[in-house]
PDB file of N, CA and C in Angstrom:
ATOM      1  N   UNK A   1      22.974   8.654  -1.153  1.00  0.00           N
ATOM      2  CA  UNK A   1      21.821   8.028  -0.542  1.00  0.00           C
ATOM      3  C   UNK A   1      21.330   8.901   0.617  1.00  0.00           C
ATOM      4  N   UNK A   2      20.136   8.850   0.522  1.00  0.00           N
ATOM      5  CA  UNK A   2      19.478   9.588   1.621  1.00  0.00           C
ATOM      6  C   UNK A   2      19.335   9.111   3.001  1.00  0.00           C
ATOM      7  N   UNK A   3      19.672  10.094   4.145  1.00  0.00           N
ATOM      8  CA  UNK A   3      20.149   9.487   5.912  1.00  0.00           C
ATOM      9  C   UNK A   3      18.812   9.642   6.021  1.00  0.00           C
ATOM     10  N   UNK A   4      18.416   9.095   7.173  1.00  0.00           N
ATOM     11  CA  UNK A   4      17.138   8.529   7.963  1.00  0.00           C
ATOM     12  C   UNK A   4      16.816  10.336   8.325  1.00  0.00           C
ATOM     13  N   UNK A   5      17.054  10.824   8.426  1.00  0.00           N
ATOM     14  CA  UNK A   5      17.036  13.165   8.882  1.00  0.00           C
ATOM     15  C   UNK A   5      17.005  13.373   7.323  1.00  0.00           C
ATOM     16  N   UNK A   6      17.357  12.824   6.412  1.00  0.00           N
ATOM     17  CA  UNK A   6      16.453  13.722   5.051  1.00  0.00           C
ATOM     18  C   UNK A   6      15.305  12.995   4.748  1.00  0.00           C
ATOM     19  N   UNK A   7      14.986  12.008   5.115  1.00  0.00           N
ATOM     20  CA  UNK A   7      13.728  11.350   4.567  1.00  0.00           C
ATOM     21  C   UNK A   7      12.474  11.970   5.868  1.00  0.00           C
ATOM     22  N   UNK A   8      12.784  12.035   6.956  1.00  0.00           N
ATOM     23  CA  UNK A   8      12.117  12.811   8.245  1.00  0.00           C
ATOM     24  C   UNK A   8      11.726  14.317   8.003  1.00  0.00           C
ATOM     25  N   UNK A   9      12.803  14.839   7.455  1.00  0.00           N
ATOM     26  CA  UNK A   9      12.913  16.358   7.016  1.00  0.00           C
ATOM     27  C   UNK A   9      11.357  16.243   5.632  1.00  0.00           C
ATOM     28  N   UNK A  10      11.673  15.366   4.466  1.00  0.00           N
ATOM     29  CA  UNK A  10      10.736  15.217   3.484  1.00  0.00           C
ATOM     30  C   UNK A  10       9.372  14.697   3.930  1.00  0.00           C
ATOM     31  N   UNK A  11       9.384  13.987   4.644  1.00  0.00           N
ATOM     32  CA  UNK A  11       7.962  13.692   4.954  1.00  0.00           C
ATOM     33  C   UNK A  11       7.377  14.975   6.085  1.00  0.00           C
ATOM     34  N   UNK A  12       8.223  15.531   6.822  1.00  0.00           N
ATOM     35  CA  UNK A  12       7.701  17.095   7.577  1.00  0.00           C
ATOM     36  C   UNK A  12       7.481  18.104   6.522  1.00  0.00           C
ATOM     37  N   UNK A  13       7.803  17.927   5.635  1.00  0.00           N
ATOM     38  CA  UNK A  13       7.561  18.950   4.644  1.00  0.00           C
ATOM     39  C   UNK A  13       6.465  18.645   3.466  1.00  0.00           C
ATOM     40  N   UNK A  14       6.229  17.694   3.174  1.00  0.00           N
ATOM     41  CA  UNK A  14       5.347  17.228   2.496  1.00  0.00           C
ATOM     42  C   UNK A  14       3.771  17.209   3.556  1.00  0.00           C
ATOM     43  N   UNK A  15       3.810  17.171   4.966  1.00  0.00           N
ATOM     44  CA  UNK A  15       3.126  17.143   5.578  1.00  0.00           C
ATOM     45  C   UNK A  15       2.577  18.450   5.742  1.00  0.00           C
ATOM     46  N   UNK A  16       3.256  18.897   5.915  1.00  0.00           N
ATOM     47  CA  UNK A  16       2.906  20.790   5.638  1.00  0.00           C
ATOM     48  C   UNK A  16       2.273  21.448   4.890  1.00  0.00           C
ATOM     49  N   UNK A  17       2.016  19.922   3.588  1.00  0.00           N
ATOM     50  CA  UNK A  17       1.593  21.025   2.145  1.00  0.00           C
ATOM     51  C   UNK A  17       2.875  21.643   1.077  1.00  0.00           C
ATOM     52  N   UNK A  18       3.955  21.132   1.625  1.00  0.00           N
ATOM     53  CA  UNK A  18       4.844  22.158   0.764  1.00  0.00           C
ATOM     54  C   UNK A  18       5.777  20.590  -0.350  1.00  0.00           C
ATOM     55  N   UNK A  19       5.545  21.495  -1.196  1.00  0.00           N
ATOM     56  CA  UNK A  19       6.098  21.004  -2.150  1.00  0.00           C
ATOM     57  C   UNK A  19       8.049  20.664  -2.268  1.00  0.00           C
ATOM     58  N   UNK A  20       8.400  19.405  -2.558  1.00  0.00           N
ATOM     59  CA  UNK A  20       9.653  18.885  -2.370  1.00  0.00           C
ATOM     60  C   UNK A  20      10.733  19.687  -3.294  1.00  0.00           C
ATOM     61  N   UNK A  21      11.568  19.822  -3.264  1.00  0.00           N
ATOM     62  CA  UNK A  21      12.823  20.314  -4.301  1.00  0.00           C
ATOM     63  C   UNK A  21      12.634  19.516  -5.579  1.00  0.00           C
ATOM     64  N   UNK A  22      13.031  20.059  -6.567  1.00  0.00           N
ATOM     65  CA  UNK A  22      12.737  19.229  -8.082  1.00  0.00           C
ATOM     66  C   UNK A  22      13.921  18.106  -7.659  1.00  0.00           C
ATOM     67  N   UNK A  23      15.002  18.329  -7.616  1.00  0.00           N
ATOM     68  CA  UNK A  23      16.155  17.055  -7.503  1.00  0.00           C
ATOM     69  C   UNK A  23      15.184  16.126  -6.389  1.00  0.00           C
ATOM     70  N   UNK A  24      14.994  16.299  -5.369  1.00  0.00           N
ATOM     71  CA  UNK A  24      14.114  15.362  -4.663  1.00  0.00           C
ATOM     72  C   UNK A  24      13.552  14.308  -5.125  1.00  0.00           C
ATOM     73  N   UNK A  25      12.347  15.150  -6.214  1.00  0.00           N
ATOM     74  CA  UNK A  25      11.480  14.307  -6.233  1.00  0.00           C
ATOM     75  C   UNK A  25      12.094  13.814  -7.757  1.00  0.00           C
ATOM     76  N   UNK A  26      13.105  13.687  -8.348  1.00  0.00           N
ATOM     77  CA  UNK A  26      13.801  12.812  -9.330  1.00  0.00           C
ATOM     78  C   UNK A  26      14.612  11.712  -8.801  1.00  0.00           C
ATOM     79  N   UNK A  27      14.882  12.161  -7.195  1.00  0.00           N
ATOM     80  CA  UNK A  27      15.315  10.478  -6.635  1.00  0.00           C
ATOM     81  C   UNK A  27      14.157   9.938  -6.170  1.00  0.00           C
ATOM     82  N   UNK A  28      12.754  10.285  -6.169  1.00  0.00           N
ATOM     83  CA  UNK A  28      11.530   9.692  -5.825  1.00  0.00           C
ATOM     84  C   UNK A  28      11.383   8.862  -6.641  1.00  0.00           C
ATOM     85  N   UNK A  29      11.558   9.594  -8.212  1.00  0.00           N
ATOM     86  CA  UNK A  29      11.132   8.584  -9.738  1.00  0.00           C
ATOM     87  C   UNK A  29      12.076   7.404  -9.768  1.00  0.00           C
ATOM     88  N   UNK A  30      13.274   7.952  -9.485  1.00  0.00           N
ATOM     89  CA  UNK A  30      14.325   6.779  -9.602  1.00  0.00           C
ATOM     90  C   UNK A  30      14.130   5.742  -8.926  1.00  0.00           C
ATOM     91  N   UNK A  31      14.073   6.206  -7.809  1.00  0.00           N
ATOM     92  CA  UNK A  31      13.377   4.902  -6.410  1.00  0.00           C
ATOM     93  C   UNK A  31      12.362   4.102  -6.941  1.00  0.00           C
ATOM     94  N   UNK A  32      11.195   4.834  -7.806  1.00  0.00           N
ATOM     95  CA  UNK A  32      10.186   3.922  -8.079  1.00  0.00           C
ATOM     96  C   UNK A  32      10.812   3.448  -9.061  1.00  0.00           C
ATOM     97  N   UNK A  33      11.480   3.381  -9.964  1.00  0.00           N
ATOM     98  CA  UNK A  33      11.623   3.151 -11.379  1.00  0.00           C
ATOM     99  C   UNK A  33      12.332   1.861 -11.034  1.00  0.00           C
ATOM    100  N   UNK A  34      13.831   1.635  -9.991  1.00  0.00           N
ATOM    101  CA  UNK A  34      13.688   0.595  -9.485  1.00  0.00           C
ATOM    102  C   UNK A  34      13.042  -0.429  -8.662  1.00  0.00           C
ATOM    103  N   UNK A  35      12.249  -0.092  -7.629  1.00  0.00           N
ATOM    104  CA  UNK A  35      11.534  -0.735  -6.792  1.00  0.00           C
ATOM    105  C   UNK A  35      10.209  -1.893  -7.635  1.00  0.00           C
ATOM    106  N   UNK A  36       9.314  -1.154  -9.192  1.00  0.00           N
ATOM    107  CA  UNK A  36       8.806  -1.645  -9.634  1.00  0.00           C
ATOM    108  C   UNK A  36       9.362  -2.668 -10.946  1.00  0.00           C
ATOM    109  N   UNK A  37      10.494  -2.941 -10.900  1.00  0.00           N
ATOM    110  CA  UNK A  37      10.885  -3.986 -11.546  1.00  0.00           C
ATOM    111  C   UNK A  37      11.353  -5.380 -10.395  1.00  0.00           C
ATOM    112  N   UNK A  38      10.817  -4.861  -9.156  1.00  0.00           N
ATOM    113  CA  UNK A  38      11.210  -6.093  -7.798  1.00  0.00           C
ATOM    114  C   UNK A  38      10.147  -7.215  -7.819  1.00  0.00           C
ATOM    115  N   UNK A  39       9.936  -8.055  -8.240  1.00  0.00           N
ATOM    116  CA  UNK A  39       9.157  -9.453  -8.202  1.00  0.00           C
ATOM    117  C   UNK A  39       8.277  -9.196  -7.207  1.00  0.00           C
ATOM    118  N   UNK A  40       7.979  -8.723  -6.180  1.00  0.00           N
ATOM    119  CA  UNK A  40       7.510  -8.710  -5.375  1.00  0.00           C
ATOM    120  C   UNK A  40       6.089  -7.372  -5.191  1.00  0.00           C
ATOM    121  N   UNK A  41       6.494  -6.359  -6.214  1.00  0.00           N
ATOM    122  CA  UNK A  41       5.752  -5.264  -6.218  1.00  0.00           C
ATOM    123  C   UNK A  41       4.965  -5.607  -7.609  1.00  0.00           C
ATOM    124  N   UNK A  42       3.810  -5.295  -7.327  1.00  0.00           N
ATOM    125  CA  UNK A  42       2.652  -5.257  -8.677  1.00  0.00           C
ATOM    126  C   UNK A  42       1.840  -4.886  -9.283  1.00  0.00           C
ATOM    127  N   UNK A  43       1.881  -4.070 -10.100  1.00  0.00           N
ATOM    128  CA  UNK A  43       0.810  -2.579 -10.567  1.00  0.00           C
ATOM    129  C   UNK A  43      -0.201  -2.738  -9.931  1.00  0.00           C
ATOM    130  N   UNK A  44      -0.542  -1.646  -9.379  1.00  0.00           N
ATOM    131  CA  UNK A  44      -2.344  -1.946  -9.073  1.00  0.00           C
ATOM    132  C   UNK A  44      -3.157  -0.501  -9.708  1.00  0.00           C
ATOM    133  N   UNK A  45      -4.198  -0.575 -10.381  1.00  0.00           N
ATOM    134  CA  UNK A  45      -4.890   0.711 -10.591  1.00  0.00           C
ATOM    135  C   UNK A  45      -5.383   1.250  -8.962  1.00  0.00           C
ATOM    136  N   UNK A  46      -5.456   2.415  -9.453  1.00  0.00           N
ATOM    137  CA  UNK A  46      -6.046   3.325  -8.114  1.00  0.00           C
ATOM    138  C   UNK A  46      -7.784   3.750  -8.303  1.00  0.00           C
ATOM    139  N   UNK A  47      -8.529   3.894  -7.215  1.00  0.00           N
ATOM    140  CA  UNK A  47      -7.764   4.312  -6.245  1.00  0.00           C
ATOM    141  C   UNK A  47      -7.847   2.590  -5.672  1.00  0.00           C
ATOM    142  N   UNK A  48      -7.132   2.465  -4.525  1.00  0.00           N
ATOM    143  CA  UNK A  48      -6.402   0.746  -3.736  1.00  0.00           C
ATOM    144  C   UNK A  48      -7.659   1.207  -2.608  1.00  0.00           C
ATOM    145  N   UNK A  49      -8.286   0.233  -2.135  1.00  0.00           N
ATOM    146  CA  UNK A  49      -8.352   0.220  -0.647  1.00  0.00           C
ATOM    147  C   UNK A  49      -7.836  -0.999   0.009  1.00  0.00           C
ATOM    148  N   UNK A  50      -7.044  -0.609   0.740  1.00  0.00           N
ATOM    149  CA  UNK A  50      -5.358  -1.139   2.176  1.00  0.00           C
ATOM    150  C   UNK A  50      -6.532  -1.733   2.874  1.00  0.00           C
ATOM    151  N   UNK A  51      -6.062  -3.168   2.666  1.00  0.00           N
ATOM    152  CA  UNK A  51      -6.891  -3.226   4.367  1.00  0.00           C
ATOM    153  C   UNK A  51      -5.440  -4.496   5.074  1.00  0.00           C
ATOM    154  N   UNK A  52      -6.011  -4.557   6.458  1.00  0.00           N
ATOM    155  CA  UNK A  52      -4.991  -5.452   7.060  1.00  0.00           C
ATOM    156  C   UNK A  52      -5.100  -6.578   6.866  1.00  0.00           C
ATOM    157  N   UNK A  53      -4.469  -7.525   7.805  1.00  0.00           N
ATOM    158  CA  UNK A  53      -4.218  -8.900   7.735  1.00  0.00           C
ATOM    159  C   UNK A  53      -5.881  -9.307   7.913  1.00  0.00           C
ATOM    160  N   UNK A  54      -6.762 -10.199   7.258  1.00  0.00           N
ATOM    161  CA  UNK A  54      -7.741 -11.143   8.057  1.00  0.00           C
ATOM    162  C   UNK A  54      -7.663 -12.105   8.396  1.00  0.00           C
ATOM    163  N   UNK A  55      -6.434 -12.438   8.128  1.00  0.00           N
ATOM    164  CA  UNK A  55      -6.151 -13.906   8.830  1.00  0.00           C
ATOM    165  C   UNK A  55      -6.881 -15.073   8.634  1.00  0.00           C
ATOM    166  N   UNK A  56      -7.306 -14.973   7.435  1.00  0.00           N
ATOM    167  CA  UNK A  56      -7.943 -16.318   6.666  1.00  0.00           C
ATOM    168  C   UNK A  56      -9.609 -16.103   6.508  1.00  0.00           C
ATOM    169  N   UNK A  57      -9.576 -15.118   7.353  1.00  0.00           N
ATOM    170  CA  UNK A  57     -10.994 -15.471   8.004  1.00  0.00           C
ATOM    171  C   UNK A  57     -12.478 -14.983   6.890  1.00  0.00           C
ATOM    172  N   UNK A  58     -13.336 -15.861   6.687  1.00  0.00           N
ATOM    173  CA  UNK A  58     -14.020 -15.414   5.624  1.00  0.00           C
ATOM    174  C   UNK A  58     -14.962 -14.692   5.493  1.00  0.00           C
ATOM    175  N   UNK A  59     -15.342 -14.916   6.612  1.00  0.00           N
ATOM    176  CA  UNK A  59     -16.884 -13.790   7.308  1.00  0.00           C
ATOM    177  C   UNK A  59     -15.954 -12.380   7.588  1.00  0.00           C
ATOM    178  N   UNK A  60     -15.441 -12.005   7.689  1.00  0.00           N
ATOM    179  CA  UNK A  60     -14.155 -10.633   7.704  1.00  0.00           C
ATOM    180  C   UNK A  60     -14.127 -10.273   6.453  1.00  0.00           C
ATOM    181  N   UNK A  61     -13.841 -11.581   5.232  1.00  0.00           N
ATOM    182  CA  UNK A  61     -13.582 -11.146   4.039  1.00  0.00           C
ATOM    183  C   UNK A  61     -14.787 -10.241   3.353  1.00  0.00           C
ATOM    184  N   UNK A  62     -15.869 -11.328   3.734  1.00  0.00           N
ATOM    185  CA  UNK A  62     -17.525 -10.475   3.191  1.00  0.00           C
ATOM    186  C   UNK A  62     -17.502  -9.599   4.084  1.00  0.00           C
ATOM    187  N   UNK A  63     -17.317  -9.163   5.148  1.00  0.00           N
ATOM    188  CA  UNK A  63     -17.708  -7.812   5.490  1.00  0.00           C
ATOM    189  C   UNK A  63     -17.140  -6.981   4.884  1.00  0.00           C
ATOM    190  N   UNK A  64     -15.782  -7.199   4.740  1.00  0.00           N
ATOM    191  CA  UNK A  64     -15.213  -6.135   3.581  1.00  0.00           C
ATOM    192  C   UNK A  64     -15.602  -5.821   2.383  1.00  0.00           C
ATOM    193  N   UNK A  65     -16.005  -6.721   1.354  1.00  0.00           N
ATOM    194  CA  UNK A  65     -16.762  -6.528   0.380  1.00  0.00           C
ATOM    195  C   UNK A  65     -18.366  -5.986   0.347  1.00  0.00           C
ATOM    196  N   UNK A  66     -18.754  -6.267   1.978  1.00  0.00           N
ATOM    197  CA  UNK A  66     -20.560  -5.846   2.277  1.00  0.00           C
ATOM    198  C   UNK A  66     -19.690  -3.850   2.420  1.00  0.00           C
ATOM    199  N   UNK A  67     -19.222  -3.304   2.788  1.00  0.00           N
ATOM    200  CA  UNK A  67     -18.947  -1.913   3.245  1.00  0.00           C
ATOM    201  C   UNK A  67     -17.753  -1.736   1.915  1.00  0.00           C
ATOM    202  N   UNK A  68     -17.183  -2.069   1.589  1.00  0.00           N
ATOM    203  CA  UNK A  68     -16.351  -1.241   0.206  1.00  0.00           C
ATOM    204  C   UNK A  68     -16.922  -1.361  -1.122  1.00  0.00           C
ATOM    205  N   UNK A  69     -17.326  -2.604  -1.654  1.00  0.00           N
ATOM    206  CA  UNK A  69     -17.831  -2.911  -2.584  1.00  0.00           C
ATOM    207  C   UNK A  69     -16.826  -4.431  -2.857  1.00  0.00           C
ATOM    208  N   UNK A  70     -17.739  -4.570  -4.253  1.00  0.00           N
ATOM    209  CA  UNK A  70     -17.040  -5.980  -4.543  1.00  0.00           C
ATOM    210  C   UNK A  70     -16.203  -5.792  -5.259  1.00  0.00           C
ATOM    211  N   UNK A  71     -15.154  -7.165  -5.674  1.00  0.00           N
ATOM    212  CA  UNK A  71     -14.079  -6.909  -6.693  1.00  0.00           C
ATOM    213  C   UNK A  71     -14.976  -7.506  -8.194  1.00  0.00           C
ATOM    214  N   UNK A  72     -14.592  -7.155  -9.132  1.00  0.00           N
ATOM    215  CA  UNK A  72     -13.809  -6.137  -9.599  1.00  0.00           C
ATOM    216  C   UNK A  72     -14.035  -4.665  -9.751  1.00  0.00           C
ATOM    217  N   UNK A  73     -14.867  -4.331  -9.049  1.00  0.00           N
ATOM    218  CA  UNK A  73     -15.677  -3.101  -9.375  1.00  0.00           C
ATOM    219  C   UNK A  73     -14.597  -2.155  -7.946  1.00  0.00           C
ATOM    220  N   UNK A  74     -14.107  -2.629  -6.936  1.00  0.00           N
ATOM    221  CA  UNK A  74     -13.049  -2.033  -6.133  1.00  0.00           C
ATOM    222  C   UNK A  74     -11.795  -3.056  -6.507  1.00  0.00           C
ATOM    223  N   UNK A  75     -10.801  -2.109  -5.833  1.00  0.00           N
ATOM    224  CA  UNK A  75      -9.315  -2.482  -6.163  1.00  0.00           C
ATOM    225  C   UNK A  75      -8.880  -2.937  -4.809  1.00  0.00           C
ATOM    226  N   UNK A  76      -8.471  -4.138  -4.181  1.00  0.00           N
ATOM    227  CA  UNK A  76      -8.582  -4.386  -2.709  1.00  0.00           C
ATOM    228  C   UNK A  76      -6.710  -4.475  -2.875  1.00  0.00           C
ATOM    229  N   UNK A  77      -6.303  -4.200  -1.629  1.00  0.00           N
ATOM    230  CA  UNK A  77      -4.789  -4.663  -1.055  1.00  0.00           C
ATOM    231  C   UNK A  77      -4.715  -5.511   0.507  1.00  0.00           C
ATOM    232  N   UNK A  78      -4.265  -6.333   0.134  1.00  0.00           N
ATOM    233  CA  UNK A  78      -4.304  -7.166   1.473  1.00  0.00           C
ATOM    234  C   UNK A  78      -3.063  -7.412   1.733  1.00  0.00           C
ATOM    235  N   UNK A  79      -2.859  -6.804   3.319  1.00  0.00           N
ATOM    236  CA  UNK A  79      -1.591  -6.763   3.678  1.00  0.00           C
ATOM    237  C   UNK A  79      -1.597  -7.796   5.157  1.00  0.00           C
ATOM    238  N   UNK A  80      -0.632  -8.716   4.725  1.00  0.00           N
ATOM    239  CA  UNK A  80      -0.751  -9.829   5.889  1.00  0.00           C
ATOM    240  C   UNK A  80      -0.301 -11.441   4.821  1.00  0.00           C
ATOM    241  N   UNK A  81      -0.530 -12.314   5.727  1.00  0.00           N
ATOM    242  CA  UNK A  81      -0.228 -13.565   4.743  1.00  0.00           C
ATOM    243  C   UNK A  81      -1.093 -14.327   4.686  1.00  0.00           C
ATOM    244  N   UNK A  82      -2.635 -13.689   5.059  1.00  0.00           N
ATOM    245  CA  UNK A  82      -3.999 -14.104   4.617  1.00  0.00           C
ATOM    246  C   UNK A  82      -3.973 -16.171   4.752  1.00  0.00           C
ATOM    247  N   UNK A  83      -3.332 -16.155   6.139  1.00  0.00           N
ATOM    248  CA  UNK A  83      -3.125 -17.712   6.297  1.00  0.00           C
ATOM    249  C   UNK A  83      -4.022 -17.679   7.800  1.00  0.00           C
ATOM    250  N   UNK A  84      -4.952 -18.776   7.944  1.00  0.00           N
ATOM    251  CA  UNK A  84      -5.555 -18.523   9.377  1.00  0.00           C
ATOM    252  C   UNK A  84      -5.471 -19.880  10.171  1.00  0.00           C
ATOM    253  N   UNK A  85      -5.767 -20.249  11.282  1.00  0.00           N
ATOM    254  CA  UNK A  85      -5.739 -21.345  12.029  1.00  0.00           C
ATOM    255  C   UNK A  85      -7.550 -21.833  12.648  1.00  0.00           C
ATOM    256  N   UNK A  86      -8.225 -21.301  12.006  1.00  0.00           N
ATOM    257  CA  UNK A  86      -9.818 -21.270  12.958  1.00  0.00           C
ATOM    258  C   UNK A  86     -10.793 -21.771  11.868  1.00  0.00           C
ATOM    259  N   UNK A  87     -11.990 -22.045  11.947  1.00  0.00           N
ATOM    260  CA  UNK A  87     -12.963 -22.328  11.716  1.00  0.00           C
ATOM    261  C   UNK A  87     -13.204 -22.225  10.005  1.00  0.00           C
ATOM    262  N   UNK A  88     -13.788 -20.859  10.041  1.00  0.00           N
ATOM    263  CA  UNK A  88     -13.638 -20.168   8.908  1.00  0.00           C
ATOM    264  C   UNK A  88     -12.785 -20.093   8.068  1.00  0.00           C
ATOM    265  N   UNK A  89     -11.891 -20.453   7.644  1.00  0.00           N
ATOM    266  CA  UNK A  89     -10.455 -20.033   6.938  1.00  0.00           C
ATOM    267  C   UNK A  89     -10.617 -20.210   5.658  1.00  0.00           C
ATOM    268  N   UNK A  90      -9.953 -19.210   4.788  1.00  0.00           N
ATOM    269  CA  UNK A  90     -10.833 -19.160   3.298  1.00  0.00           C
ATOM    270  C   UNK A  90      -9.451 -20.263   3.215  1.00  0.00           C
TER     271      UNK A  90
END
């Protein structure tokens, strides 16, 4: 298993432009190969646009869709638990 100084070392090097060791990037595949059978992870086509938490909020939600585009025509990721306490709350 890889220490917290080889994963630091790989991301300084990948940052650089330089390409990882072949064994490397076969514990990359492996990593994914398990990680995407976790209940919790779920294909998404690319390209994703990440956005943060909005916190329920719905006038936030349309602005996002007024400046990226709409779904299904973009691929959205919402990271947060999209739960809000205010006015608006989808």
């Amino acid at each position: 298993m890889s220490s917290q100084s080889d994963r630091d070392r790989q991301i300084e090097h990948l940052m650089d432009c330089k390409p990882l060791p072949e064994a490397e990037v076969r514990t990359c595949d492996q990593t994914r190969t398990i990680l995407v059978e976790e209940w919790n992870v779920q294909p998404m086509k690319c390209p994703v646009t990440v956005c943060g938490n909005i916190h329920g909020q719905f006038h936030d939600l349309l602005e996002l869709f007024r400046i990226g585009g709409s779904a299904p025509d973009t691929n959205y990721l919402f990271i947060g638990d999209c739960v809000g306490f205010v006015v608006y709350v989808i």
